[in-house]
C-alpha atoms as a PDB file:
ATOM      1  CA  UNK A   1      50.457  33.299   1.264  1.00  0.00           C
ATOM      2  CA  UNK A   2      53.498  34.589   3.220  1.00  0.00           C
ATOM      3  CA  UNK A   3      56.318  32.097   3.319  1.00  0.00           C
ATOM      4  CA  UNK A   4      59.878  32.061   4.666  1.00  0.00           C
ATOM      5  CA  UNK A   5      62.056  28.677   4.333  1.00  0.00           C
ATOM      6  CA  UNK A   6      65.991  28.204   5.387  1.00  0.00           C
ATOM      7  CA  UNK A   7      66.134  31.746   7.115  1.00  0.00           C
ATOM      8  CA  UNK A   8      69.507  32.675   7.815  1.00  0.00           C
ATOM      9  CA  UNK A   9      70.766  36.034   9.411  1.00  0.00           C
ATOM     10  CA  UNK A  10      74.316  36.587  10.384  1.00  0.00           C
ATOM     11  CA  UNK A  11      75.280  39.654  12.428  1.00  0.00           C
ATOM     12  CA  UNK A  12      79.039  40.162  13.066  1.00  0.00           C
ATOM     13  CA  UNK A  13      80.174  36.864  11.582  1.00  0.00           C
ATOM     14  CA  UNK A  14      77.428  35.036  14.009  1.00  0.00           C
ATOM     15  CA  UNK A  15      74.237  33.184  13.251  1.00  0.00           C
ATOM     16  CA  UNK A  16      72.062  34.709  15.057  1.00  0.00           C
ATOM     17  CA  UNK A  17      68.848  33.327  13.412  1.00  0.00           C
ATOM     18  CA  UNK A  18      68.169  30.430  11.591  1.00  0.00           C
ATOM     19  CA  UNK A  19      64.223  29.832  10.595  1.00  0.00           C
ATOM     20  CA  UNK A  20      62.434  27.651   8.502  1.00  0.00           C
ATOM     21  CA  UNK A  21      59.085  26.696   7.522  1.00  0.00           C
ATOM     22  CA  UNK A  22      57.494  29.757   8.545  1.00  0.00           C
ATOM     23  CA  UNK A  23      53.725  30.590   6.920  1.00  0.00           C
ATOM     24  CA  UNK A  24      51.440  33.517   7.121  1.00  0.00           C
ATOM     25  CA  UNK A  25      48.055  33.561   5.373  1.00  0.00           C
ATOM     26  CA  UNK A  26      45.691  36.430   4.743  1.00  0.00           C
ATOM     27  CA  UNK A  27      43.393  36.350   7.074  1.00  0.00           C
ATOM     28  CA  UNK A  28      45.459  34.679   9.737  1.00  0.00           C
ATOM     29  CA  UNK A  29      47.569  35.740  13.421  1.00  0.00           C
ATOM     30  CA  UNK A  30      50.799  34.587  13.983  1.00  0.00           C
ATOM     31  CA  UNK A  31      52.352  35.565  16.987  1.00  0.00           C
ATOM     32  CA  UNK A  32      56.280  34.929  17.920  1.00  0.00           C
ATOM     33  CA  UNK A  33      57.144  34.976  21.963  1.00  0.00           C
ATOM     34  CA  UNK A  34      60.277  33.994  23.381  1.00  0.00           C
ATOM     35  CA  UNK A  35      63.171  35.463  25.524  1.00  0.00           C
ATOM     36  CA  UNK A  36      65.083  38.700  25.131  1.00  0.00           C
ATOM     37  CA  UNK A  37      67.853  38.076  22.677  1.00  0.00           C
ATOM     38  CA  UNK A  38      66.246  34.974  21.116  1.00  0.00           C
ATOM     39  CA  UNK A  39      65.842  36.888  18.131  1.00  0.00           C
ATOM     40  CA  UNK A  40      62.700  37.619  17.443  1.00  0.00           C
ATOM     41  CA  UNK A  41      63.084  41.101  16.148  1.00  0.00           C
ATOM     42  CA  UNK A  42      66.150  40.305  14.043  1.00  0.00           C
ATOM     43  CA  UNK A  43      63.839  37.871  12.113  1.00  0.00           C
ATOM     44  CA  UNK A  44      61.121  40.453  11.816  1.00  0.00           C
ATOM     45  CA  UNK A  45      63.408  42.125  10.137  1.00  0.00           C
ATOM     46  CA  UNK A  46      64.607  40.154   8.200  1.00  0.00           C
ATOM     47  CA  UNK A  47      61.106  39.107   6.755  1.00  0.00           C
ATOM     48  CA  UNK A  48      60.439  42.501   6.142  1.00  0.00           C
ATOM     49  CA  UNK A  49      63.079  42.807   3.676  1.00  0.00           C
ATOM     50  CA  UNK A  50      64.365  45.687   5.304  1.00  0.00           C
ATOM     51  CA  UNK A  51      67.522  43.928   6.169  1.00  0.00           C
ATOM     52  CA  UNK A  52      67.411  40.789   4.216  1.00  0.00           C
ATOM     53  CA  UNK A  53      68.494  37.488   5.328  1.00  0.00           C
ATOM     54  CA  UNK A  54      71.770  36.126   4.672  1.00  0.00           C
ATOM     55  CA  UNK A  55      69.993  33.149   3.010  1.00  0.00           C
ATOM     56  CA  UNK A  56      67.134  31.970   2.193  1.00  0.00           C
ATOM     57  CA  UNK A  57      63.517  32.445   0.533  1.00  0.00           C
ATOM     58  CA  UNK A  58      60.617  34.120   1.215  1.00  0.00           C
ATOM     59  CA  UNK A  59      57.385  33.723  -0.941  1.00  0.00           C
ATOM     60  CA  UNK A  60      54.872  36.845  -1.014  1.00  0.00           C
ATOM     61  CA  UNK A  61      51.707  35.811  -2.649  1.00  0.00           C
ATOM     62  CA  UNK A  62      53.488  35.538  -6.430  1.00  0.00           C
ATOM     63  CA  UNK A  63      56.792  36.896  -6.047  1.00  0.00           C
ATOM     64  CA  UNK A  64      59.931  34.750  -4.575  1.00  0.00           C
ATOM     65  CA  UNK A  65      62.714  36.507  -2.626  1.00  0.00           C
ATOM     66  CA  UNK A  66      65.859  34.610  -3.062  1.00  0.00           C
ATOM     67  CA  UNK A  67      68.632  35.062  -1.317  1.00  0.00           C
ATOM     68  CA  UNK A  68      71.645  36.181  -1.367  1.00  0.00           C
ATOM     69  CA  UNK A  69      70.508  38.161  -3.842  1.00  0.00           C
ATOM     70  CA  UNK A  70      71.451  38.909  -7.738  1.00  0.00           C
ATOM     71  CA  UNK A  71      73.120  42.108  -8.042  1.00  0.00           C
ATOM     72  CA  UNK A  72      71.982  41.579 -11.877  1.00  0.00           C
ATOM     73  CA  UNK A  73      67.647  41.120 -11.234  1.00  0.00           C
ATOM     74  CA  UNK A  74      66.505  42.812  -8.110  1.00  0.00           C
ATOM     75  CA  UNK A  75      63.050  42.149  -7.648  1.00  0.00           C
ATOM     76  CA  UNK A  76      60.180  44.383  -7.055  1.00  0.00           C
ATOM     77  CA  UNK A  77      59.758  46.029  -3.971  1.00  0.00           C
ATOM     78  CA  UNK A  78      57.210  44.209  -1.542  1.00  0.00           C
ATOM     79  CA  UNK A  79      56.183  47.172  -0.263  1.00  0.00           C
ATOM     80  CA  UNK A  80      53.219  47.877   0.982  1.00  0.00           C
ATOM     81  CA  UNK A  81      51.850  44.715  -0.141  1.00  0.00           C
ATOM     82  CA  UNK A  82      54.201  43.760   2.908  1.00  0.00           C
ATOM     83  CA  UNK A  83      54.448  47.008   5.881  1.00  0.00           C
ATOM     84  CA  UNK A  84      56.118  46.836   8.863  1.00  0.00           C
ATOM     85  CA  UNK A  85      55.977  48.329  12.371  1.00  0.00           C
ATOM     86  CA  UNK A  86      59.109  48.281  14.466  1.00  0.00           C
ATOM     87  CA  UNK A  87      59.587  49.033  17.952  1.00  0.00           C
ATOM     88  CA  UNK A  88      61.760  52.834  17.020  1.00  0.00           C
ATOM     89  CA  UNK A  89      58.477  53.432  15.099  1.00  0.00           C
ATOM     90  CA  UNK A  90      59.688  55.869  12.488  1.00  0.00           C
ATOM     91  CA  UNK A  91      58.098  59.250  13.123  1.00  0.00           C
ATOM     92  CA  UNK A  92      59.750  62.382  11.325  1.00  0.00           C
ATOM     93  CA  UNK A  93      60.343  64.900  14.709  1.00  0.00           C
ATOM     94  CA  UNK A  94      59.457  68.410  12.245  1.00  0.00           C
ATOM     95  CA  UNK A  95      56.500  66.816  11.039  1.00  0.00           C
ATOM     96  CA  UNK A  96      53.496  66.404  13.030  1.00  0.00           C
ATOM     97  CA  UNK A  97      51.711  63.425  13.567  1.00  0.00           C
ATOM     98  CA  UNK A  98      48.991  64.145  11.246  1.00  0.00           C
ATOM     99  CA  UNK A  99      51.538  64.466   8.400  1.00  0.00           C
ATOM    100  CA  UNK A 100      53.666  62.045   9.795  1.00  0.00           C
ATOM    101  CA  UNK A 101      50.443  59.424   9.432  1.00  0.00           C
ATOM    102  CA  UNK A 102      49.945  61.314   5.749  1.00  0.00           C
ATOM    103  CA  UNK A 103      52.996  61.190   4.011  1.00  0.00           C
ATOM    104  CA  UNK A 104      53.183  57.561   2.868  1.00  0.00           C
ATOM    105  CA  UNK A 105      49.180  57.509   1.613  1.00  0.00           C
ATOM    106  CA  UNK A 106      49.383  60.702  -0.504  1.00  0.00           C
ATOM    107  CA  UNK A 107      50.729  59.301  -3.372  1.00  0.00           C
ATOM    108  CA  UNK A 108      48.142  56.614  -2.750  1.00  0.00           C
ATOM    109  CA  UNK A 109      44.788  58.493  -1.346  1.00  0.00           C
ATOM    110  CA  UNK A 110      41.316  57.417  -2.380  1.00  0.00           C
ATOM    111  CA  UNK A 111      37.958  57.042  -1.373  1.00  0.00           C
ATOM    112  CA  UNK A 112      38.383  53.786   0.328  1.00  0.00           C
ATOM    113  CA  UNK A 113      42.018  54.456   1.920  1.00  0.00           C
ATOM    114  CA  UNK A 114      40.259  58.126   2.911  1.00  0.00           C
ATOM    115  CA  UNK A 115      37.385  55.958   4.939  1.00  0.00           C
ATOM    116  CA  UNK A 116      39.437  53.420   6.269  1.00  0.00           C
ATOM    117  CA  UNK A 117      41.729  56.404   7.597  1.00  0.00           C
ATOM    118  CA  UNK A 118      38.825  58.267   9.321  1.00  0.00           C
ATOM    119  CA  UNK A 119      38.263  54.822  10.822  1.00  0.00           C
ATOM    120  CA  UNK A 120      41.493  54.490  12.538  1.00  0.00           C
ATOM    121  CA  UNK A 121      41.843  57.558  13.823  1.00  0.00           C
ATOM    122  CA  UNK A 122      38.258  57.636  15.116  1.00  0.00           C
ATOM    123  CA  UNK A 123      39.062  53.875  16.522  1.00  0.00           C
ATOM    124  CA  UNK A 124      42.320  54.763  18.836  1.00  0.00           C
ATOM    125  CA  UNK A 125      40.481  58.586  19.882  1.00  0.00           C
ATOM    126  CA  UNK A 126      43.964  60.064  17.991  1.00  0.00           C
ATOM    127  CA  UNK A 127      41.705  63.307  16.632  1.00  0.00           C
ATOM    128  CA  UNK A 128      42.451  65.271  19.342  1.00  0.00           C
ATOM    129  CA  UNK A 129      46.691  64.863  19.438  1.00  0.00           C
ATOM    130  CA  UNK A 130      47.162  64.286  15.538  1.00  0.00           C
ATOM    131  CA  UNK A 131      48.289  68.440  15.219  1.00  0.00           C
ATOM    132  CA  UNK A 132      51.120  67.900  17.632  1.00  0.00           C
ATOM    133  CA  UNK A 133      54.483  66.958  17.412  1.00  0.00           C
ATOM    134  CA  UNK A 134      55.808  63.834  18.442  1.00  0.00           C
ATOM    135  CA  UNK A 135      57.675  65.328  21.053  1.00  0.00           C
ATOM    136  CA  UNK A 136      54.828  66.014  22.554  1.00  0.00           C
ATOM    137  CA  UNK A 137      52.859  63.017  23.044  1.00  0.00           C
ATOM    138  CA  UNK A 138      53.452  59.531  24.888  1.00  0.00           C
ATOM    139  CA  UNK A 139      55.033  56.488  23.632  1.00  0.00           C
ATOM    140  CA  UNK A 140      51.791  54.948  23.269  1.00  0.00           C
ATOM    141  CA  UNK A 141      50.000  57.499  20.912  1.00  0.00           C
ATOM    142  CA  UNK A 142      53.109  57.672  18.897  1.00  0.00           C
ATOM    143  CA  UNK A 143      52.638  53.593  19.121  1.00  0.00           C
ATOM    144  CA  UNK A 144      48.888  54.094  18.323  1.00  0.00           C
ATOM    145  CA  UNK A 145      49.375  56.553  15.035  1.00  0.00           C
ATOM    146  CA  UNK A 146      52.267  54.032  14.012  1.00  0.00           C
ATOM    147  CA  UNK A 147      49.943  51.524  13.808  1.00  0.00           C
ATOM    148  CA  UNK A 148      46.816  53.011  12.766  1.00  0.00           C
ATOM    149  CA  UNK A 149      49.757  54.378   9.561  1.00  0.00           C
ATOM    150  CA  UNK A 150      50.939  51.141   9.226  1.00  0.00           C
ATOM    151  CA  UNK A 151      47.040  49.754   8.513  1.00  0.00           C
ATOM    152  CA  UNK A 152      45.778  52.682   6.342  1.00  0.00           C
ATOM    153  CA  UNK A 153      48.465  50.838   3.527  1.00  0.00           C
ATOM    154  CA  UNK A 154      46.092  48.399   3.218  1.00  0.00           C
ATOM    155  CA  UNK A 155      48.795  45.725   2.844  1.00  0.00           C
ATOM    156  CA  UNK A 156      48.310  42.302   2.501  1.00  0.00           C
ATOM    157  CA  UNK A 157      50.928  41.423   5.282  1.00  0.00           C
ATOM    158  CA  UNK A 158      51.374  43.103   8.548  1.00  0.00           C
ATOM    159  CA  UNK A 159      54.711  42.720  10.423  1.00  0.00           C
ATOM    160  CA  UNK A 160      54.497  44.348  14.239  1.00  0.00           C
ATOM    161  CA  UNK A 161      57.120  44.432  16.725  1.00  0.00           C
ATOM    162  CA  UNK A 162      56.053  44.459  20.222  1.00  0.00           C
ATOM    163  CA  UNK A 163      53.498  47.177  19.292  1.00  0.00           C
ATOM    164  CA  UNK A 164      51.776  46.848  22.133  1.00  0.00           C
ATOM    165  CA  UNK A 165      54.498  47.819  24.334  1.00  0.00           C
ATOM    166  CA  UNK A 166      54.247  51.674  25.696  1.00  0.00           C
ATOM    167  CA  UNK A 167      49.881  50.811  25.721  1.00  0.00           C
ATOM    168  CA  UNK A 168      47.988  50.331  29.072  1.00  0.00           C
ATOM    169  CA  UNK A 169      45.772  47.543  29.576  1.00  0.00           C
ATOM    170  CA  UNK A 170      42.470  49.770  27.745  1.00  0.00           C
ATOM    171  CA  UNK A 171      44.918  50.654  24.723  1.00  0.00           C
ATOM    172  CA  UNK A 172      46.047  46.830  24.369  1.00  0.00           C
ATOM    173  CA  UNK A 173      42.797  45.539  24.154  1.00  0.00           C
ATOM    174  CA  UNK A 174      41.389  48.251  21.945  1.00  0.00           C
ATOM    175  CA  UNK A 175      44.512  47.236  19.777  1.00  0.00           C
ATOM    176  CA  UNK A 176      43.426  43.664  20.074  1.00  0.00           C
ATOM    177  CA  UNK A 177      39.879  44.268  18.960  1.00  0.00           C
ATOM    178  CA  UNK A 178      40.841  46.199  15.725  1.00  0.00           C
ATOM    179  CA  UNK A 179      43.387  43.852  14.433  1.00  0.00           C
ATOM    180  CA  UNK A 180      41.388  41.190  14.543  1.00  0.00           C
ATOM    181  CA  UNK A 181      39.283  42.917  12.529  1.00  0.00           C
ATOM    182  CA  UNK A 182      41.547  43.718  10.249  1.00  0.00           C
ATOM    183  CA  UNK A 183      42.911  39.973  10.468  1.00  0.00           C
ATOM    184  CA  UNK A 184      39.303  39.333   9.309  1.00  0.00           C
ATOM    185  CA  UNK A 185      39.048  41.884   6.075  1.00  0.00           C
ATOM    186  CA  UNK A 186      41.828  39.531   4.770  1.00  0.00           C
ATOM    187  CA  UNK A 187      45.449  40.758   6.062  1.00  0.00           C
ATOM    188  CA  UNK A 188      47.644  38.216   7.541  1.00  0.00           C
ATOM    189  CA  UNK A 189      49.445  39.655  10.397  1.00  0.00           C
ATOM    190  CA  UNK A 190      52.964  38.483  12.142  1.00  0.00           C
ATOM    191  CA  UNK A 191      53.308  39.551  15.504  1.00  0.00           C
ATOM    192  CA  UNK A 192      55.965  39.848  17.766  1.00  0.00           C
ATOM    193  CA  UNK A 193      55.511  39.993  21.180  1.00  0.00           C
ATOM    194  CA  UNK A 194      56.026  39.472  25.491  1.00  0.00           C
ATOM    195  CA  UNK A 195      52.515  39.365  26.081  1.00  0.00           C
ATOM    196  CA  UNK A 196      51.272  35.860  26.573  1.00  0.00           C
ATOM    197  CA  UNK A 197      47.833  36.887  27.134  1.00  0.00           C
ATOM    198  CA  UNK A 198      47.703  39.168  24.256  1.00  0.00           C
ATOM    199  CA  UNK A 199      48.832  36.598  22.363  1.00  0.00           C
ATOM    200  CA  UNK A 200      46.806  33.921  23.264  1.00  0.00           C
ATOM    201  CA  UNK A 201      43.797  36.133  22.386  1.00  0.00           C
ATOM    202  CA  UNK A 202      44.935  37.439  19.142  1.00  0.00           C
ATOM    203  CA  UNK A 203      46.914  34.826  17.353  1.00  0.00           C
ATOM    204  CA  UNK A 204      45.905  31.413  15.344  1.00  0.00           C
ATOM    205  CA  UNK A 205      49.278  30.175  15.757  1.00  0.00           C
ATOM    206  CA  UNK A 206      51.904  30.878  18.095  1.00  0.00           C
ATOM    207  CA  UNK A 207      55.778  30.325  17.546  1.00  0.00           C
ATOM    208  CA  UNK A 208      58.145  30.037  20.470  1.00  0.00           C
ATOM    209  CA  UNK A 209      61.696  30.941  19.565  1.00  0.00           C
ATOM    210  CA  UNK A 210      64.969  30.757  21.050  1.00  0.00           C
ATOM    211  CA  UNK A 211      68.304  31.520  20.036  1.00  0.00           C
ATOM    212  CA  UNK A 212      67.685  32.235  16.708  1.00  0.00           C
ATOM    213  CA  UNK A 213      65.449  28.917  16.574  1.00  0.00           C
ATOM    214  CA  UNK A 214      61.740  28.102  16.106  1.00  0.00           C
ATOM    215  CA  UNK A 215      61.626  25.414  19.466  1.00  0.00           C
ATOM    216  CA  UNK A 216      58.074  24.816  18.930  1.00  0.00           C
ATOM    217  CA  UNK A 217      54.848  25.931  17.726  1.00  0.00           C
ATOM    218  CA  UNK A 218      51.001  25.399  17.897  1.00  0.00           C
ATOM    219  CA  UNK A 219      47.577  26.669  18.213  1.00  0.00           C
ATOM    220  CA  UNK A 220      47.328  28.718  21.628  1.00  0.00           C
ATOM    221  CA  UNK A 221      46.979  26.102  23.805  1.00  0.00           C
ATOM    222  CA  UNK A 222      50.567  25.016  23.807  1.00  0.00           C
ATOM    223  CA  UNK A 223      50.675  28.111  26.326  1.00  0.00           C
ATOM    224  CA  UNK A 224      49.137  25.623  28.678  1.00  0.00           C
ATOM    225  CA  UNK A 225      51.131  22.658  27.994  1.00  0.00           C
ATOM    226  CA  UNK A 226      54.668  23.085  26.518  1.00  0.00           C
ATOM    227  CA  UNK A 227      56.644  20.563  25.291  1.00  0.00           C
ATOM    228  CA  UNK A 228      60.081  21.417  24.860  1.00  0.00           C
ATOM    229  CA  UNK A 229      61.906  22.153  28.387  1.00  0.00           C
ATOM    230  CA  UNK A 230      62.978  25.671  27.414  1.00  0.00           C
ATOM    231  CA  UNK A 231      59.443  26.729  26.544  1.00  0.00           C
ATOM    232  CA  UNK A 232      58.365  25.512  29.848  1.00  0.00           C
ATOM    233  CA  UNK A 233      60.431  27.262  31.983  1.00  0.00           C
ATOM    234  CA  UNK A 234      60.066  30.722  29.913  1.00  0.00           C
ATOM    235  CA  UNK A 235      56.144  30.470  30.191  1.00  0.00           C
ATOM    236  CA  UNK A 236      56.706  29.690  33.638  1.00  0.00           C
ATOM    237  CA  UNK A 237      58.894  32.619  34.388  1.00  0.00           C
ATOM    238  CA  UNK A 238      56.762  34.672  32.733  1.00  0.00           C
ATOM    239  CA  UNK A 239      53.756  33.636  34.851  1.00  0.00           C
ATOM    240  CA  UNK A 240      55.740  34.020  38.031  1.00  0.00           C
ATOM    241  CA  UNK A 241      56.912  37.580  36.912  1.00  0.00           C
ATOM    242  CA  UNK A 242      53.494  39.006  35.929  1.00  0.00           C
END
């Protein structure tokens, strides 16, 4: 279980989230929508680790990340049991995308990672454009090999920020299709994202946020029937826009 309590992340002196009760299982969706600047990604972040929270815990199967931290006991690194997708996605420019999609499993490579590899790359159609740079591909097969990197860690928790963003609508629901497939071989996966569609389909449980708050939350039906007055006119505003 994935589990964040009493989030707190200040940026220039400002809270700019503050989160609790957050919970992720294996096997389980959990998408986060809201408006621009509610900060969604800043609390991505901060669950990744990458750039902690100001306060707080979060709970990763056995281990407990307390913080602030002790300069004295740093705990283990989460990672991959925890891997993360962000928006910049991360690609070396002098490496191609094959080796760019390499580098983090080599250490790592076996049989099973080897297979489930093959089956990414045959999944997204990425064969054909793994040898080039990623200069010279589009935002959404960079987005693709991201991803399709991102799974071939096998980790237990899957943080993704807006991944679906530079996809058309084939690419979004091939994207669809394979996570919940890997939802269902046992990862749990956090998603953020402007979709409302996408995430009706993909998650279990959505959380609407907005500045810095969790407003409300529910299975995917509170899409049709929000309670709080700021969720309704954001789901209504994004109905009108689309």
């Amino acid at each position: 279980m994935f589990i964040a309590r009493d989030i707190e992340k200040k940026l220039q002196g400002r809270t700019v989230v503050q989160a609790s009760g957050l919970q992720l299982a294996r096997g389980q969706i959990v998408g986060i929508i809201g408006p621009s600047g509610s900060g969604k990604t800043t609390l991505l972040r901060s669950l990744s680790l990458i750039e902690p929270p100001d306060a707080g815990t979060v709970e990763i199967d056995d281990q407990t990340y307390v913080f602030p931290q002790s300069p004295q006991t740093p705990p283990p690194s989460p990672w991959p049991r925890l891997t993360v997708v962000f928006q910049q996605l991360f690609l070396w420019p002098h490496l191609t995308l094959r080796e760019n999609l390499l580098l983090p499993l080599r250490a790592q490579m076996n049989a099973e990672r080897q297979d489930l590899l093959d089956e990414v790359i045959a999944f997204f159609d990425m064969a054909d454009f793994l040898d080039r740079f990623p200069s010279q591909v589009s935002g959404g097969q960079k987005q693709r090999l991201a991803l399709a990197r991102a799974i071939a860690l096998q980790p237990h928790y899957l943080l993704l920020d807006e991944i679906t963003s530079a996809l058309d609508v084939e690419q979004i629901h091939k994207i669809l299709e394979f996570l919940l497939l890997v939802r269902d071989r046992g990862c749990g996966i956090l998603l953020v994202t402007h979709h409302l569609n996408f995430a009706r389909q993909a998650a279990n449980e959505i959380l609407f946020m907005d500045h810095g708050r969790i407003i409300e939350r529910g299975p995917p039906s509170i899409l049709d029937a929000p309670k709080a007055e700021r969720f309704k006119t954001f789901v209504s505003h994004v109905i009108a826009a689309s």
